[in-house]
Every structure is written in C-alpha cells, then in structure tokens.
C-alpha atoms as a PDB file:
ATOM      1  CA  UNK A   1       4.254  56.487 -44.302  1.00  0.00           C
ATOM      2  CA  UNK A   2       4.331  60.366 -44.301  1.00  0.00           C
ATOM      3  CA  UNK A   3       8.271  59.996 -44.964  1.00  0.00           C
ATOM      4  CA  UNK A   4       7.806  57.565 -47.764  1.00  0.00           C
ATOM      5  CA  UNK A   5       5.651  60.025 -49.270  1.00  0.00           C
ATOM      6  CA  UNK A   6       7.518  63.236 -48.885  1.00  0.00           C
ATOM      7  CA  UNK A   7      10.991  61.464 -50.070  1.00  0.00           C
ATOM      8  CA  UNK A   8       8.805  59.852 -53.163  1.00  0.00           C
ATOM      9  CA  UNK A   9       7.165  63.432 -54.187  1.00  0.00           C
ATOM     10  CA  UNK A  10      10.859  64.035 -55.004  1.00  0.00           C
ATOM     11  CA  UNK A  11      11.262  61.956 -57.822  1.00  0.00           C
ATOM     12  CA  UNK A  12       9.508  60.871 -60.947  1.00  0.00           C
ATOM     13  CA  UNK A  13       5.456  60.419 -60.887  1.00  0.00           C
ATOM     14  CA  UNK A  14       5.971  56.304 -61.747  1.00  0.00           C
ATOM     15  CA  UNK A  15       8.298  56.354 -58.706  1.00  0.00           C
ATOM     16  CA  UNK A  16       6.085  58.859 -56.572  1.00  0.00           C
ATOM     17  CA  UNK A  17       3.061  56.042 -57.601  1.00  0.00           C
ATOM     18  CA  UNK A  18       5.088  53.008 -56.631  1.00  0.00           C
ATOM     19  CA  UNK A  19       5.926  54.320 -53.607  1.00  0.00           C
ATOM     20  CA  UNK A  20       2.621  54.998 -52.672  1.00  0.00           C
ATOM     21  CA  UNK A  21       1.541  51.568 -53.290  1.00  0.00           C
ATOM     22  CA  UNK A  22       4.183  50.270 -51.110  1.00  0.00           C
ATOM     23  CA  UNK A  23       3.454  52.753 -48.472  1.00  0.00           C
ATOM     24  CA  UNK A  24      -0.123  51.231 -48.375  1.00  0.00           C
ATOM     25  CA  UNK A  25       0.872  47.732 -48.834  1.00  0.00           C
ATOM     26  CA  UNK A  26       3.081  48.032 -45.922  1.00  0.00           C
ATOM     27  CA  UNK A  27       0.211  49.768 -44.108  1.00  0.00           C
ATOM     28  CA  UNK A  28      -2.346  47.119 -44.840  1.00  0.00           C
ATOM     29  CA  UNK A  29       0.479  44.559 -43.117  1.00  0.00           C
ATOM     30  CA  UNK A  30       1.109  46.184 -40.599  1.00  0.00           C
ATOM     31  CA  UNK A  31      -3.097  46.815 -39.656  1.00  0.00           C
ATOM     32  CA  UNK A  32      -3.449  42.772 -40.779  1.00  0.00           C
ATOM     33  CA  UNK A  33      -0.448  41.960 -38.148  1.00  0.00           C
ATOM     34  CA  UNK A  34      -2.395  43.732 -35.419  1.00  0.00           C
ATOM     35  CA  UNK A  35      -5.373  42.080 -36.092  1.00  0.00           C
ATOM     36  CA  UNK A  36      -3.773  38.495 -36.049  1.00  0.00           C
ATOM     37  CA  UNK A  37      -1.505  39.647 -33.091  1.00  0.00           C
ATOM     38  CA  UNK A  38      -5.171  40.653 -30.801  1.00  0.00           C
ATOM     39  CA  UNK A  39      -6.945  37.382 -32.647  1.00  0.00           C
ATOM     40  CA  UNK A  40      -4.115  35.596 -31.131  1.00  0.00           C
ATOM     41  CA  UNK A  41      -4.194  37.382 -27.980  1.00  0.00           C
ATOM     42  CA  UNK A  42      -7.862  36.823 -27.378  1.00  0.00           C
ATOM     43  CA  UNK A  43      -7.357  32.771 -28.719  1.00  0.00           C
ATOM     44  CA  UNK A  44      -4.486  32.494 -26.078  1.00  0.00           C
ATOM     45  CA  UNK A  45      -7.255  34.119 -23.100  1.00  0.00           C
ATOM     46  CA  UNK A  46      -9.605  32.281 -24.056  1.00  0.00           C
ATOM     47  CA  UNK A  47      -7.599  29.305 -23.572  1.00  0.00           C
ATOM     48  CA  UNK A  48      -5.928  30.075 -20.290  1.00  0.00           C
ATOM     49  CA  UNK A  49     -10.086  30.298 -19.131  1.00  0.00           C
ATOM     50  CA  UNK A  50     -10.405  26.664 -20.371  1.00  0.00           C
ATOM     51  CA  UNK A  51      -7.783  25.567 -18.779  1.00  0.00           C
ATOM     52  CA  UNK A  52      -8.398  27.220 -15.608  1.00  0.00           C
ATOM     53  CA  UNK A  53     -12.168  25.975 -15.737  1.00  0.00           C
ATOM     54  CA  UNK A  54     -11.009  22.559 -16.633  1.00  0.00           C
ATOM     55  CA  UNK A  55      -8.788  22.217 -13.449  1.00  0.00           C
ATOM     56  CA  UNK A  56     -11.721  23.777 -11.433  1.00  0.00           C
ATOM     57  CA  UNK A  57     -14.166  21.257 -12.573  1.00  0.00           C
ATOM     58  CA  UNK A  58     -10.505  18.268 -12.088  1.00  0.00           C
ATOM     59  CA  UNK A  59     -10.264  19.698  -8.350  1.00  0.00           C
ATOM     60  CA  UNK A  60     -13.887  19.420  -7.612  1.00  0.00           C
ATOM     61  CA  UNK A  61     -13.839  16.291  -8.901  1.00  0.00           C
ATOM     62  CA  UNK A  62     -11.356  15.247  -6.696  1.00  0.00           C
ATOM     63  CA  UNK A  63     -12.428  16.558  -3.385  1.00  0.00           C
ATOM     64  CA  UNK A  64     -15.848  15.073  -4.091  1.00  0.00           C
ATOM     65  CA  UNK A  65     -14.009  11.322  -4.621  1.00  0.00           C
ATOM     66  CA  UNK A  66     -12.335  11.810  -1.714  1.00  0.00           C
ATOM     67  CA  UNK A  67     -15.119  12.542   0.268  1.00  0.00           C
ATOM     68  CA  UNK A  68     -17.308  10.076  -1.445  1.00  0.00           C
ATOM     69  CA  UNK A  69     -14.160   7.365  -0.640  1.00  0.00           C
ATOM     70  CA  UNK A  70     -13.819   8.785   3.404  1.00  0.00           C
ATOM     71  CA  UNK A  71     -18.144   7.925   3.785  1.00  0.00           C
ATOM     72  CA  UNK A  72     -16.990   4.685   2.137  1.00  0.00           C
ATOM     73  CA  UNK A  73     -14.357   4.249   4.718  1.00  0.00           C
ATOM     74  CA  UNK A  74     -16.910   5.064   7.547  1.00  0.00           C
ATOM     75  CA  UNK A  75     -19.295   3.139   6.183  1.00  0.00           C
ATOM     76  CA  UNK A  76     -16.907  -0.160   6.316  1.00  0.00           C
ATOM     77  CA  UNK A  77     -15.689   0.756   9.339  1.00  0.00           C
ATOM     78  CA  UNK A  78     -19.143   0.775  11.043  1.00  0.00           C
ATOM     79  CA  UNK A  79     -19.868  -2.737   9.360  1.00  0.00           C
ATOM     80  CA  UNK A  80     -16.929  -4.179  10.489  1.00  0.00           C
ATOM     81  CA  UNK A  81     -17.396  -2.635  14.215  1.00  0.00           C
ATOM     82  CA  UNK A  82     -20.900  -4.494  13.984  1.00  0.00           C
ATOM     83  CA  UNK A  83     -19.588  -7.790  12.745  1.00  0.00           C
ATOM     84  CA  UNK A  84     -16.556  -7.992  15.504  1.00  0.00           C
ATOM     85  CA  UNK A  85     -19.301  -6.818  18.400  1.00  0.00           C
ATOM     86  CA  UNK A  86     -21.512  -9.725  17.097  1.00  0.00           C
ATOM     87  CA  UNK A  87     -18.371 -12.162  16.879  1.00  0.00           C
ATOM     88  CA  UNK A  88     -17.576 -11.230  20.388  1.00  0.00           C
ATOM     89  CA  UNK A  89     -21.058 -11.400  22.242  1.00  0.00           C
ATOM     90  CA  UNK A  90     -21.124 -14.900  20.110  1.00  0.00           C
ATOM     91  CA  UNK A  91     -17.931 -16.424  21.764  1.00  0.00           C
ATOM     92  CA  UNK A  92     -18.609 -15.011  25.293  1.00  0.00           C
ATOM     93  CA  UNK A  93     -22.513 -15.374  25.742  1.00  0.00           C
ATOM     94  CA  UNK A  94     -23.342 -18.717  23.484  1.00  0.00           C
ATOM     95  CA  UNK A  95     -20.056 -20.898  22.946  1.00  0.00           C
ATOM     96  CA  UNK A  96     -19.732 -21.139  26.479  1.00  0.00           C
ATOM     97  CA  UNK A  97     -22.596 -22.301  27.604  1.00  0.00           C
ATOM     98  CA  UNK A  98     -23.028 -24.832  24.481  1.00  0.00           C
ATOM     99  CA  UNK A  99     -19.738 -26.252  25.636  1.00  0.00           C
ATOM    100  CA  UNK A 100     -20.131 -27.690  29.097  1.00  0.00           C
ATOM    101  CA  UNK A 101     -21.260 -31.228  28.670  1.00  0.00           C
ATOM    102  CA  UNK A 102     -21.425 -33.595  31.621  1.00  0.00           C
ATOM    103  CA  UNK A 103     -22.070 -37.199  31.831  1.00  0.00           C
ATOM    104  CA  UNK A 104     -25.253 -38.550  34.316  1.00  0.00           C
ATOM    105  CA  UNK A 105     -24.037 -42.121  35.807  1.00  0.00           C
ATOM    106  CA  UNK A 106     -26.852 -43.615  36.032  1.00  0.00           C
ATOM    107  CA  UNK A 107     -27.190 -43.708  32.691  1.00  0.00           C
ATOM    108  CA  UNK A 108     -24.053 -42.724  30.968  1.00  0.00           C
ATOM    109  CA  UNK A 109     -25.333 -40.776  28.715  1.00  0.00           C
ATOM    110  CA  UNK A 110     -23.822 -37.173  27.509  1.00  0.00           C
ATOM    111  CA  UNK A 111     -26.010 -33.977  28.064  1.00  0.00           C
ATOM    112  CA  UNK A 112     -25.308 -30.054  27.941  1.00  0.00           C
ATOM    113  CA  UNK A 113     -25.394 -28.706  30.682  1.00  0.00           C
ATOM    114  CA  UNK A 114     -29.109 -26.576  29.601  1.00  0.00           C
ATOM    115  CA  UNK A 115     -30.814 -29.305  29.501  1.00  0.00           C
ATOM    116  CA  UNK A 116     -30.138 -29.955  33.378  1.00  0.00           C
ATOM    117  CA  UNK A 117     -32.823 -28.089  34.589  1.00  0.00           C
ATOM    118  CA  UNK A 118     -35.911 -26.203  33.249  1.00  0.00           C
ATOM    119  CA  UNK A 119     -34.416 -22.676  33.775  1.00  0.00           C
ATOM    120  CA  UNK A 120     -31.363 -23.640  32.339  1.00  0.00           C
ATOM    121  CA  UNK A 121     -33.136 -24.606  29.066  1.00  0.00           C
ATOM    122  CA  UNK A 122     -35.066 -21.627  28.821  1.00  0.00           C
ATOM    123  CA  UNK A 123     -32.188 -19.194  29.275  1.00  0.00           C
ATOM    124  CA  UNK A 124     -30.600 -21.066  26.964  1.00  0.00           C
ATOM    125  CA  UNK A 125     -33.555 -20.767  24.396  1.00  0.00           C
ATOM    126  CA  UNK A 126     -33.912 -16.825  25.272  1.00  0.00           C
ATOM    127  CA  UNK A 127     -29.734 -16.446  24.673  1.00  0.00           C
ATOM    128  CA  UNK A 128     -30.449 -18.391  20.967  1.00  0.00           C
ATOM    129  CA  UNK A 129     -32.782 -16.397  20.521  1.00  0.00           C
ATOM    130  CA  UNK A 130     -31.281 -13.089  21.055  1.00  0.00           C
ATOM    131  CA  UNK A 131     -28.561 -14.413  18.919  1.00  0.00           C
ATOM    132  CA  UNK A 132     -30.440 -15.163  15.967  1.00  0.00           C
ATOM    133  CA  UNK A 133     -31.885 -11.005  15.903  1.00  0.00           C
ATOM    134  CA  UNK A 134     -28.538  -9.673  16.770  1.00  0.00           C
ATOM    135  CA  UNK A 135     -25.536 -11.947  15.879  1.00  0.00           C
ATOM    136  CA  UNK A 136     -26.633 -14.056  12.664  1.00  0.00           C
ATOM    137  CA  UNK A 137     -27.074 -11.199  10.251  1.00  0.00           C
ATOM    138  CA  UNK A 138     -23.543  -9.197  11.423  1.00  0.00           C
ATOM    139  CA  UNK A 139     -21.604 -13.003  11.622  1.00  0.00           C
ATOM    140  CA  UNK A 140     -23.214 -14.257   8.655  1.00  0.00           C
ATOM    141  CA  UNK A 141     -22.001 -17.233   6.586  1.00  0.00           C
ATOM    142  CA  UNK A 142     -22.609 -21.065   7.220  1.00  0.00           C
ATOM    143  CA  UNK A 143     -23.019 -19.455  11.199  1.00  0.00           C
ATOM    144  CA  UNK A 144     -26.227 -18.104  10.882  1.00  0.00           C
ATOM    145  CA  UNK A 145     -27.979 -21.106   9.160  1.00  0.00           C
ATOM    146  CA  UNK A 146     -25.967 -23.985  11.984  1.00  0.00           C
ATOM    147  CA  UNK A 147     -27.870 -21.096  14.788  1.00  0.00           C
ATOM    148  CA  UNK A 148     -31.454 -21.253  13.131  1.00  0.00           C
ATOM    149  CA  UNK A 149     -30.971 -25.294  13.062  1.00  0.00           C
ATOM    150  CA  UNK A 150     -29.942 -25.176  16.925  1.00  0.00           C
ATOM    151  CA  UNK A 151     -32.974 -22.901  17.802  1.00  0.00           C
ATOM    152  CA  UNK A 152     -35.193 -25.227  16.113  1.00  0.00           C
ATOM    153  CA  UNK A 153     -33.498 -28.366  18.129  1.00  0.00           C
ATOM    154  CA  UNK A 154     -34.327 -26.112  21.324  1.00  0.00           C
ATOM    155  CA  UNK A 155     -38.124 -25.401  19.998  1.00  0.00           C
ATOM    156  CA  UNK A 156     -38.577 -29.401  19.289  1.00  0.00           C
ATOM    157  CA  UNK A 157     -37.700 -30.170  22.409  1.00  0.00           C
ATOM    158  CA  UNK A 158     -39.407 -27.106  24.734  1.00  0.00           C
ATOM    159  CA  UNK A 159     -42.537 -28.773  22.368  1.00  0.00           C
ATOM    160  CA  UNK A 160     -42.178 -32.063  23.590  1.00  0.00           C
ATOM    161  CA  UNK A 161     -41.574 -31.104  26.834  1.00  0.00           C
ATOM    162  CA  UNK A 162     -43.775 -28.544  27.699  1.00  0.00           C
ATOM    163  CA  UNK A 163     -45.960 -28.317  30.673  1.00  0.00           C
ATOM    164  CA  UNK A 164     -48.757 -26.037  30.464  1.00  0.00           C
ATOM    165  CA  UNK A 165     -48.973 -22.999  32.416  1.00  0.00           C
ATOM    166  CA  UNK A 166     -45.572 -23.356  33.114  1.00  0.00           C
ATOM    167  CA  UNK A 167     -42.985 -20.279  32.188  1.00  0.00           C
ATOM    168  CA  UNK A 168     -40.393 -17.876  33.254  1.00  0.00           C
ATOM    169  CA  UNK A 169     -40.024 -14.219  34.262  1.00  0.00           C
ATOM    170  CA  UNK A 170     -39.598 -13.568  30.450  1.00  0.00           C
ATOM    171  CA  UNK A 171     -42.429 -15.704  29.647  1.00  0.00           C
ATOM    172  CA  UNK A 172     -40.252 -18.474  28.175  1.00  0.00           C
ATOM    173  CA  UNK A 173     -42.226 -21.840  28.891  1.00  0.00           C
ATOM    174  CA  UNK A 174     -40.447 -24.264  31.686  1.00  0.00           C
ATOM    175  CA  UNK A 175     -40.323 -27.847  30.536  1.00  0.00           C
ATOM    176  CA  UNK A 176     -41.352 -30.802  32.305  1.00  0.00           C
ATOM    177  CA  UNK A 177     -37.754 -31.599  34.110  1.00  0.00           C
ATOM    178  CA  UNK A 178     -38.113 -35.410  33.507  1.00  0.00           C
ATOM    179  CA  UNK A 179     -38.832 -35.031  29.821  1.00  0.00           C
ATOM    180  CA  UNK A 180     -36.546 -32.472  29.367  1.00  0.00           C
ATOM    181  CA  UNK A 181     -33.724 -35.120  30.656  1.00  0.00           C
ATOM    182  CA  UNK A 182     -34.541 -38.000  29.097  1.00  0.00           C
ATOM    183  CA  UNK A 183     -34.457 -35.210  25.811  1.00  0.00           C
ATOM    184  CA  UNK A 184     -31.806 -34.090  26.007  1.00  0.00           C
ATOM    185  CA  UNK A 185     -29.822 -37.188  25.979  1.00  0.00           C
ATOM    186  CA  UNK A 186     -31.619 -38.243  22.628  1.00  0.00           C
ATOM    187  CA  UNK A 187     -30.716 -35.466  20.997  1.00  0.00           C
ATOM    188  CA  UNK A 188     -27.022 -34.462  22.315  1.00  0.00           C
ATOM    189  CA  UNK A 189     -25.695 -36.102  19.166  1.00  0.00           C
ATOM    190  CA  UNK A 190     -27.562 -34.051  17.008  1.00  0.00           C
ATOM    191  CA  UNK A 191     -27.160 -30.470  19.098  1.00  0.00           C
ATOM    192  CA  UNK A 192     -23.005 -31.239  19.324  1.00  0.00           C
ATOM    193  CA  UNK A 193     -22.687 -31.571  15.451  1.00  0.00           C
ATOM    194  CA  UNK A 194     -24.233 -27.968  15.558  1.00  0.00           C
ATOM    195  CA  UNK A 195     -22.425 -26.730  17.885  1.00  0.00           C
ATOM    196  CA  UNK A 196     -19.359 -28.120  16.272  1.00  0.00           C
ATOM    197  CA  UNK A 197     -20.066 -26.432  13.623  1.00  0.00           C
ATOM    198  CA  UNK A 198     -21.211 -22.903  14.808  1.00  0.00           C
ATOM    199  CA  UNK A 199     -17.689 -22.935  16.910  1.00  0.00           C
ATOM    200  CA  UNK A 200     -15.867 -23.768  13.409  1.00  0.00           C
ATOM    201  CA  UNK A 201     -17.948 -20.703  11.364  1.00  0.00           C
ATOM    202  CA  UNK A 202     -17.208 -18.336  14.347  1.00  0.00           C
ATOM    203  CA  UNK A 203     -13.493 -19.158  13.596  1.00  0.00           C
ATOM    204  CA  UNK A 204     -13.359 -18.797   9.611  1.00  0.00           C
ATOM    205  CA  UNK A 205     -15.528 -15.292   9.959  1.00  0.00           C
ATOM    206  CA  UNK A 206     -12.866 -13.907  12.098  1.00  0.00           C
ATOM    207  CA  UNK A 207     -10.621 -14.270   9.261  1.00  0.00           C
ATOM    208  CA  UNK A 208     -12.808 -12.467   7.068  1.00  0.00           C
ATOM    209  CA  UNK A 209     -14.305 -10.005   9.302  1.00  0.00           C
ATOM    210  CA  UNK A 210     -12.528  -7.246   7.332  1.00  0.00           C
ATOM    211  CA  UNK A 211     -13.996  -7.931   3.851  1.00  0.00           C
ATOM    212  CA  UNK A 212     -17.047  -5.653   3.880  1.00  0.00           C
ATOM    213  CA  UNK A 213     -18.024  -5.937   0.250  1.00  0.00           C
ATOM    214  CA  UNK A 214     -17.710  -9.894   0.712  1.00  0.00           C
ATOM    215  CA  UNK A 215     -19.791  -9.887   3.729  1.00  0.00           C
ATOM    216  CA  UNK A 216     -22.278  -7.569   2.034  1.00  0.00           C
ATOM    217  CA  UNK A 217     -22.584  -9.529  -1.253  1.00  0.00           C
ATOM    218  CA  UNK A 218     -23.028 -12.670   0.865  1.00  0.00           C
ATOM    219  CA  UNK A 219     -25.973 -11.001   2.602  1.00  0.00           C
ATOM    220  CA  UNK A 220     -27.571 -10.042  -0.840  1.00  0.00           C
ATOM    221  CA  UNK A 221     -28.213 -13.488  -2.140  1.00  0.00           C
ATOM    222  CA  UNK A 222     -28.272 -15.369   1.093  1.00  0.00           C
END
C-alpha cells in the first residue's frame, strides 16, 4: 500500500485520490480474505472434532454390542448346557427303567418292571420325582406335561396301595405288594402310552436343543 501511495503522489490529485481508494479497497479484501480464510479454518476444526467425537461415540457403540452379544452368547450357552444335562440324566436314569416290561405267567399279563416289588415302585416314584424339579423345566415341550401325567399314574396307584406305616429310607411309602401287582397290570396300558410318548418328546427336543429363544418363549406361555 505504501508503494501505491508514493508512485500515486507523483501524478495528478484525481489520480493520487483514485489510487488511494484502490489501495484501501484492496486492503479491505485482503483483511475480509483473512477473516473468511480463519472462519473457514475454525469451521473445518470444528468439524474434524465432530467427526472425531462421532466415531468415539460409533466405537463405543460397538464394543458395548459386542459385549452385550458375547453375555448373550454365554447366556445361550449356559441354557443349552442345562437342557442337554437334563436330556441326558432323562435317557440314562428314567427311560431305562420305564422300559423293562416282563410278562407274569400265571396271568399273562404285561407289567414294568417297578411295579414288581414295593421298593422298586418307590424308587421309581422318588426318580419321577426328581425328574419333574430338575428335567421338565430344562427338556420342556409335550415332555414335561407326558412326566406330570406319569407321576400322577405312580401317586394313584402308591394311593390305592398303600399300607400304613409302611415307607422307605427316604420316607417314600411301600405299597402293599399284592395290590401293587394286581395294579400294575390294570394300568400298564395306560403308563406305556406315556412312556411312549415321553421317549418320542425326548427325541424331537434333541433336535431343538439349540434354539434358546424357542425354548425360552415356550417356557413363557407354557
């Protein structure tokens, strides 16, 4: 600016004025261009902050979905170790001794073998039981209801049967051996269509053992 004003003091006084002018024109642009340059500057900061906040709060995010999705994974995984322990103590404690049948020839007649003897019966009551607190709920399905309608065959009968003062180390009463024959005959029918169909739901749930949310869902409205 200082040059523009010691080559316009040279000339005329119009040119000396309109040089001036254009000195401070140009100066005015120049101060304006700073002041948009460090507007843009601060605009362009400001930005990069957002930005860097925003993929703070998009990595947080993350991490926390991925550990909220590894306690879901735990969680499932504990369900389904539950459900397959249930399954297994199912088929190696109950199934068996619901299967052996024999036939008395005197009488012809079909029996399982728990209904033999008095101890028999009530082990076999005390296993149903057991089954019914610690199997049903982790098998669930059409299992669960087939077990309560077995354990109430078993009560019918230790009613009809039962001889007071009469029980086992566990306190489970000892039917009258006679009765206890003669009832289980009567009812075999009945207690092998139950069986029948406990052995079926053991074999469906295996299938779906590994649908948690199913299994959960099913428990909800059961």
């Amino acid at each position: 600016m200082i040059l523009l004003l010691q080559i316009a003091t040279q000339g005329t006084p119009i040119t000396v004025y309109v040089t001036i002018g254009a000195a401070f024109l140009a100066t005015l642009a120049s101060l304006n261009a700073t002041r948009v340059s460090s507007k843009t500057a601060k605009e362009v900061a400001a930005q990069a902050a957002q930005t860097a906040r925003d993929s703070a709060k998009i990595a947080a995010d993350t991490a926390r979905e991925i550990k909220t999705q590894d306690y879901k994974f735990d969680f499932y995984k504990k369900i389904i170790e539950k459900r397959l322990n249930a399954w297994s103590e199912a088929e190696q404690l109950f199934l068996p001794l619901m299967a052996t049948v024999y036939i008395d020839e005197q009488d012809n007649k079909r029996r399982f073998s728990f209904c033999a003897g008095p101890e028999k019966f009530a082990a076999m009551l005390e296993i149903t039981n057991k089954s019914l607190t610690q199997q049903a709920f982790w098998i669930g399905g059409s299992y669960a209801s087939n077990l309560i309608k077995f354990r109430d065959e078993l009560l019918a009968i230790s009613h009809e049967c039962f001889v007071a003062g009469k029980y086992n180390s566990n306190g489970t009463p000892l039917p009258d051996k006679v009765k206890l024959y003669k009832a289980g005959a009567e009812r075999h029918e009945m207690l092998k269509n139950i069986t029948l169909g406990m052995a079926g739901d053991l074999t469906k749930q295996i299938l779906d053992l590994h649908d948690v949310e199913k299994f959960l869902v099913s428990r909800i409205f059961d």
